[in-house]
N, C-alpha and C. Protein backbone atom coordinates (compact mmCIF):
# COMPACT_ATOMS: atom_id res chain seq x y z
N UNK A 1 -3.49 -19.67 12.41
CA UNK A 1 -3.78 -19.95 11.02
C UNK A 1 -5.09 -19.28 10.63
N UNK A 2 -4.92 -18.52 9.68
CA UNK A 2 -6.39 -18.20 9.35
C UNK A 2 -7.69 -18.79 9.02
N UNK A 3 -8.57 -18.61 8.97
CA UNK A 3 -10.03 -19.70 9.07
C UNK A 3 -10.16 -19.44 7.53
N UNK A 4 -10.50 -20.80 6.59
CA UNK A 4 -11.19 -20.64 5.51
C UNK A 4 -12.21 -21.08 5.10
N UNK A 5 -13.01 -20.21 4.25
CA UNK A 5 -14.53 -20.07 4.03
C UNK A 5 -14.65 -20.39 2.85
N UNK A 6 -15.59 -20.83 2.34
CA UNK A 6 -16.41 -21.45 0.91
C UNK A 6 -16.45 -20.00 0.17
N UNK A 7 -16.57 -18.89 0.59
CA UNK A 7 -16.75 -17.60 0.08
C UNK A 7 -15.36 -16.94 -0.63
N UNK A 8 -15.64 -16.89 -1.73
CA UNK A 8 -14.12 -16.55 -2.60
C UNK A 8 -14.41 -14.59 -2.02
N UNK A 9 -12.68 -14.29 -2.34
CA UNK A 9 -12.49 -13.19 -2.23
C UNK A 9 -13.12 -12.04 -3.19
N UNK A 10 -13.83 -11.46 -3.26
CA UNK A 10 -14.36 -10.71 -4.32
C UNK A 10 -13.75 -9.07 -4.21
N UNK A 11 -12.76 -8.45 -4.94
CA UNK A 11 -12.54 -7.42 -3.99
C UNK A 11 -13.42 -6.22 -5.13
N UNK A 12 -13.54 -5.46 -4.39
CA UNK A 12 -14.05 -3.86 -5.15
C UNK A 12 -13.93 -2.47 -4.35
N UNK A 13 -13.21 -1.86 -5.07
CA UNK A 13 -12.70 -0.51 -5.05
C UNK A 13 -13.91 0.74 -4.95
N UNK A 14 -13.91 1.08 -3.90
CA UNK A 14 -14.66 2.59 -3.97
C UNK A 14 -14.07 3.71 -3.81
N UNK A 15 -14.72 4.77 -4.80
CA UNK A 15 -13.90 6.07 -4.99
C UNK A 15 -14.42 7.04 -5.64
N UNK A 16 -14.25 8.76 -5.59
CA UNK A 16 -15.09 9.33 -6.03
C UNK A 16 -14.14 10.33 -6.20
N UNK A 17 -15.36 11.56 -6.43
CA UNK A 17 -14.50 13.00 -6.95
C UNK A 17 -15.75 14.18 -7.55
N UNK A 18 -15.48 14.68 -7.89
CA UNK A 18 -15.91 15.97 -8.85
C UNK A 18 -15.91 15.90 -9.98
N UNK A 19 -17.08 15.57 -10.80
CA UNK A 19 -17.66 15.28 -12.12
C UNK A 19 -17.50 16.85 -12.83
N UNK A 20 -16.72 17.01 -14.03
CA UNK A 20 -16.78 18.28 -15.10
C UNK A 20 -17.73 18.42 -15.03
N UNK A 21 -19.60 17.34 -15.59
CA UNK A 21 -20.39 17.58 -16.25
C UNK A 21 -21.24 16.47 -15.33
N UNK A 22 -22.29 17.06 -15.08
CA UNK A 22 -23.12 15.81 -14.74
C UNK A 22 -23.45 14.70 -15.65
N UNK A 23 -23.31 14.80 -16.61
CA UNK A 23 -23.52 13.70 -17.82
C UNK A 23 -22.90 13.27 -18.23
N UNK A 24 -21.45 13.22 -17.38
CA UNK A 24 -20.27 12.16 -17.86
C UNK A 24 -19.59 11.81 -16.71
N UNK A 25 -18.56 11.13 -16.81
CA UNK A 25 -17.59 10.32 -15.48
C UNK A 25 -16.06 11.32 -16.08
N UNK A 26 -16.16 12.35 -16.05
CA UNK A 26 -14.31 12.78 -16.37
C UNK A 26 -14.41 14.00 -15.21
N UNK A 27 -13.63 13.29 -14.40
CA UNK A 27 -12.98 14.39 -13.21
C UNK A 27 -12.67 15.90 -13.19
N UNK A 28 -13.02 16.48 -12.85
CA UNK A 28 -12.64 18.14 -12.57
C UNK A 28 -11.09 17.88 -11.92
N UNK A 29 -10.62 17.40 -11.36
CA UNK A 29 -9.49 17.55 -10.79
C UNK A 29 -8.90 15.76 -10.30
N UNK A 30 -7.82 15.31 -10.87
CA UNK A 30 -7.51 14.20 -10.39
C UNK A 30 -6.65 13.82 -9.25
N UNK A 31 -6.16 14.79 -8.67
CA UNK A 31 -5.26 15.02 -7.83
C UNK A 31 -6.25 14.97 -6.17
N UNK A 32 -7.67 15.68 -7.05
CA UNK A 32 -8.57 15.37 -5.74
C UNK A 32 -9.67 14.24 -5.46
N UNK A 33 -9.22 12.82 -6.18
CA UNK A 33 -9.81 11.86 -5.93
C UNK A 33 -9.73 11.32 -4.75
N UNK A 34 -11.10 11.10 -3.65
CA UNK A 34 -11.47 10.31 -2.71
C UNK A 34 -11.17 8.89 -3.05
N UNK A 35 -10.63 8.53 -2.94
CA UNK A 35 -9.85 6.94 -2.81
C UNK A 35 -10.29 6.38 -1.42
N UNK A 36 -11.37 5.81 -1.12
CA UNK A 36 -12.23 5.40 -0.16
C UNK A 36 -11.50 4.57 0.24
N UNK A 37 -11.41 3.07 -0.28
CA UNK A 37 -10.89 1.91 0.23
C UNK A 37 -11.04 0.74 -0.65
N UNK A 38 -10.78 -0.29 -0.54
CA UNK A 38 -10.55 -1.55 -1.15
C UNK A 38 -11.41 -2.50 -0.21
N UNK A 39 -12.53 -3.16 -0.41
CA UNK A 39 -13.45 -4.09 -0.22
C UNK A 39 -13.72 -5.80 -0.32
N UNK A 40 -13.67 -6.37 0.36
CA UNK A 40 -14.02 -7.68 -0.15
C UNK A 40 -14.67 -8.69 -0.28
N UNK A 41 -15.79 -7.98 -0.26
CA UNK A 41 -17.16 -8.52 -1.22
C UNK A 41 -18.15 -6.82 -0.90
N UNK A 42 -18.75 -7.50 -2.01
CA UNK A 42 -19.50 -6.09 -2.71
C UNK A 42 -20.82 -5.86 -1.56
N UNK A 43 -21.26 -6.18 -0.98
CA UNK A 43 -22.00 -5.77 0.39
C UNK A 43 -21.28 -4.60 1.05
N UNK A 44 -20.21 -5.17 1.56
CA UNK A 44 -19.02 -3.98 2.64
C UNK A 44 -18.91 -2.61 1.41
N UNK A 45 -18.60 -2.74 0.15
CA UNK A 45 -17.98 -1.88 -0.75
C UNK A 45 -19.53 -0.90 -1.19
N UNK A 46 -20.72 -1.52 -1.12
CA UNK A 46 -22.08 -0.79 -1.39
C UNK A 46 -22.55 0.30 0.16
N UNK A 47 -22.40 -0.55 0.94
CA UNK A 47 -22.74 0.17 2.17
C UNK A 47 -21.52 1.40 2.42
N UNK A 48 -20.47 1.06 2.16
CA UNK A 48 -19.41 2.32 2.32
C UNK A 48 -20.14 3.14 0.93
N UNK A 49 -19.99 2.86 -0.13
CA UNK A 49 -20.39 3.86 -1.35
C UNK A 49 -21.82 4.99 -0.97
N UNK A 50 -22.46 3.84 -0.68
CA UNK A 50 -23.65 4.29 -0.07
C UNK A 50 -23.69 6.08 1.18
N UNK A 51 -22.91 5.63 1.86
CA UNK A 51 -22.19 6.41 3.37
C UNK A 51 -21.90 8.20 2.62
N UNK A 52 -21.07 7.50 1.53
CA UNK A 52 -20.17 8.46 0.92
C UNK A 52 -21.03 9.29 0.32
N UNK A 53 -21.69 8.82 -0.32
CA UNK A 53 -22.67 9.41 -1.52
C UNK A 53 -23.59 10.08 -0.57
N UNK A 54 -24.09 9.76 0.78
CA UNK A 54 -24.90 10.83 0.84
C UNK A 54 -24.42 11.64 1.73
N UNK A 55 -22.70 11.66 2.07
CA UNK A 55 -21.99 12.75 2.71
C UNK A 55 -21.80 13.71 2.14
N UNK A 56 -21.99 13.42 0.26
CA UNK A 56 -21.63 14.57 -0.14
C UNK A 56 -23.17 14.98 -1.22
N UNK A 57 -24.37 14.84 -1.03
CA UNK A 57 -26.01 14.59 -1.39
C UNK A 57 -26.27 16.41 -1.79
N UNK A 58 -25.38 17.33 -0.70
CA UNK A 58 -25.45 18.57 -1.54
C UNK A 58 -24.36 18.94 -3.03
N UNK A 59 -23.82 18.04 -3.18
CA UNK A 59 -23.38 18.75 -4.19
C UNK A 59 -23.04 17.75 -5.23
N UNK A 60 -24.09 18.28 -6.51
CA UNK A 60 -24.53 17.93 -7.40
C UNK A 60 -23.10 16.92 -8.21
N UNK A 61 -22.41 17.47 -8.60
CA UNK A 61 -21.14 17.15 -9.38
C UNK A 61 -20.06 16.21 -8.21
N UNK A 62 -20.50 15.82 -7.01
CA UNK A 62 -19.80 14.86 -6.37
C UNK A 62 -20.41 13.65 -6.65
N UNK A 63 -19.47 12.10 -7.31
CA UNK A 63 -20.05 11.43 -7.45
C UNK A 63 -18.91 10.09 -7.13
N UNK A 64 -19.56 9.24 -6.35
CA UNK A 64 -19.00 7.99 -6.01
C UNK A 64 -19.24 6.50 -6.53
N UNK A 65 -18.08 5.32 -6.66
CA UNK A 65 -18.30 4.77 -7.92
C UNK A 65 -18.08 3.21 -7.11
N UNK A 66 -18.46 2.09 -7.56
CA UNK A 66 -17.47 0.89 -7.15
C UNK A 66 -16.96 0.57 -8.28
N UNK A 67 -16.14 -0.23 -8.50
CA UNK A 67 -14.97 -0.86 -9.44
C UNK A 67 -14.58 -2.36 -8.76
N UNK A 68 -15.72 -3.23 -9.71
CA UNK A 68 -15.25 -4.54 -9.28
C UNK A 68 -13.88 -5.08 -9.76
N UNK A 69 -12.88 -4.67 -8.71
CA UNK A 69 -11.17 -4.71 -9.65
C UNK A 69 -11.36 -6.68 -9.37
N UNK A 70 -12.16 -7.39 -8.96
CA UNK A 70 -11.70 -8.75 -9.03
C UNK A 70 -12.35 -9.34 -10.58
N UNK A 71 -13.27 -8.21 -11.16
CA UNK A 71 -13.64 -8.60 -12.90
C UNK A 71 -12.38 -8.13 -13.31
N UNK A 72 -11.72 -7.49 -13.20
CA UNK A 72 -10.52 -6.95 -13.60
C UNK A 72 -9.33 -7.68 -13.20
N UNK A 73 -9.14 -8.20 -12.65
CA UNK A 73 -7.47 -8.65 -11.97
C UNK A 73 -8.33 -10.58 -12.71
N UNK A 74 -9.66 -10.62 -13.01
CA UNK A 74 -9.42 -12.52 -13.55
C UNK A 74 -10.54 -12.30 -14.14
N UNK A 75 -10.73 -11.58 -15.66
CA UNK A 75 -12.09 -10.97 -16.21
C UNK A 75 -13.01 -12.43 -16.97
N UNK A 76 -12.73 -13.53 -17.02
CA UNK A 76 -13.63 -15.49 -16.74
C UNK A 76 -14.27 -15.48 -15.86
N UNK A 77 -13.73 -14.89 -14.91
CA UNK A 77 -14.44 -15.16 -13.59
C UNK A 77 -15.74 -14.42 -13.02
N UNK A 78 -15.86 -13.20 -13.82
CA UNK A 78 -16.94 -11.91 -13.61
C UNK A 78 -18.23 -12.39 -14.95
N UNK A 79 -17.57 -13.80 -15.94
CA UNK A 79 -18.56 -14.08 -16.57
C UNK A 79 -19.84 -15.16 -15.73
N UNK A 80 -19.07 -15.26 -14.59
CA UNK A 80 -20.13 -16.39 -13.61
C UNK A 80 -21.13 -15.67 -12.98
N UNK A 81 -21.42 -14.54 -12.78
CA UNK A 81 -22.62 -13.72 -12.76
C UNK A 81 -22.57 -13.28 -11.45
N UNK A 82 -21.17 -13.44 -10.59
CA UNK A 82 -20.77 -13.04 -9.51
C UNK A 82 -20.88 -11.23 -9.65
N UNK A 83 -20.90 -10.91 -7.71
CA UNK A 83 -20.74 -9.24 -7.78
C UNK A 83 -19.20 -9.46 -7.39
């Protein structure tokens, strides 16, 4: 049986790609999105983002993102001031 914890599931999405413009978020190519992984709680999902971002530190227009998809999948719940 699995063990349960007082700690709700928080999940968040990390993922990146090739920025058109440094001064915006619209992809050069969508077909070549880094789709990192799916996280569950935002500690694990910062330290991977983190990893990523400075694997790719030479080049300017690579940029990596989190996406708290659990404000998204129950958006009440992201008003409690949770990550």
């Amino acid at each position: 049986m699995a063990e349960e914890t007082d700690k709700s599931q928080l999940l968040h999405l990390v993922f990146g790609g090739e920025l058109k413009s440094l001064t915006g978020t619209e992809f050069r190519d969508l077909e070549a999105l880094d789709i990192v992984g799916i996280y569950g709680d935002y500690k694990s999902a910062e330290a991977t983002w983190r990893a990523k971002a400075q694997e790719t530190v030479d080049n300017a227009h690579m940029r990596y993102f989190i996406v708290h998809l659990h404000r998204l999948l129950d958006p009440d719940a992201g008003k409690a001031g949770r990550d």
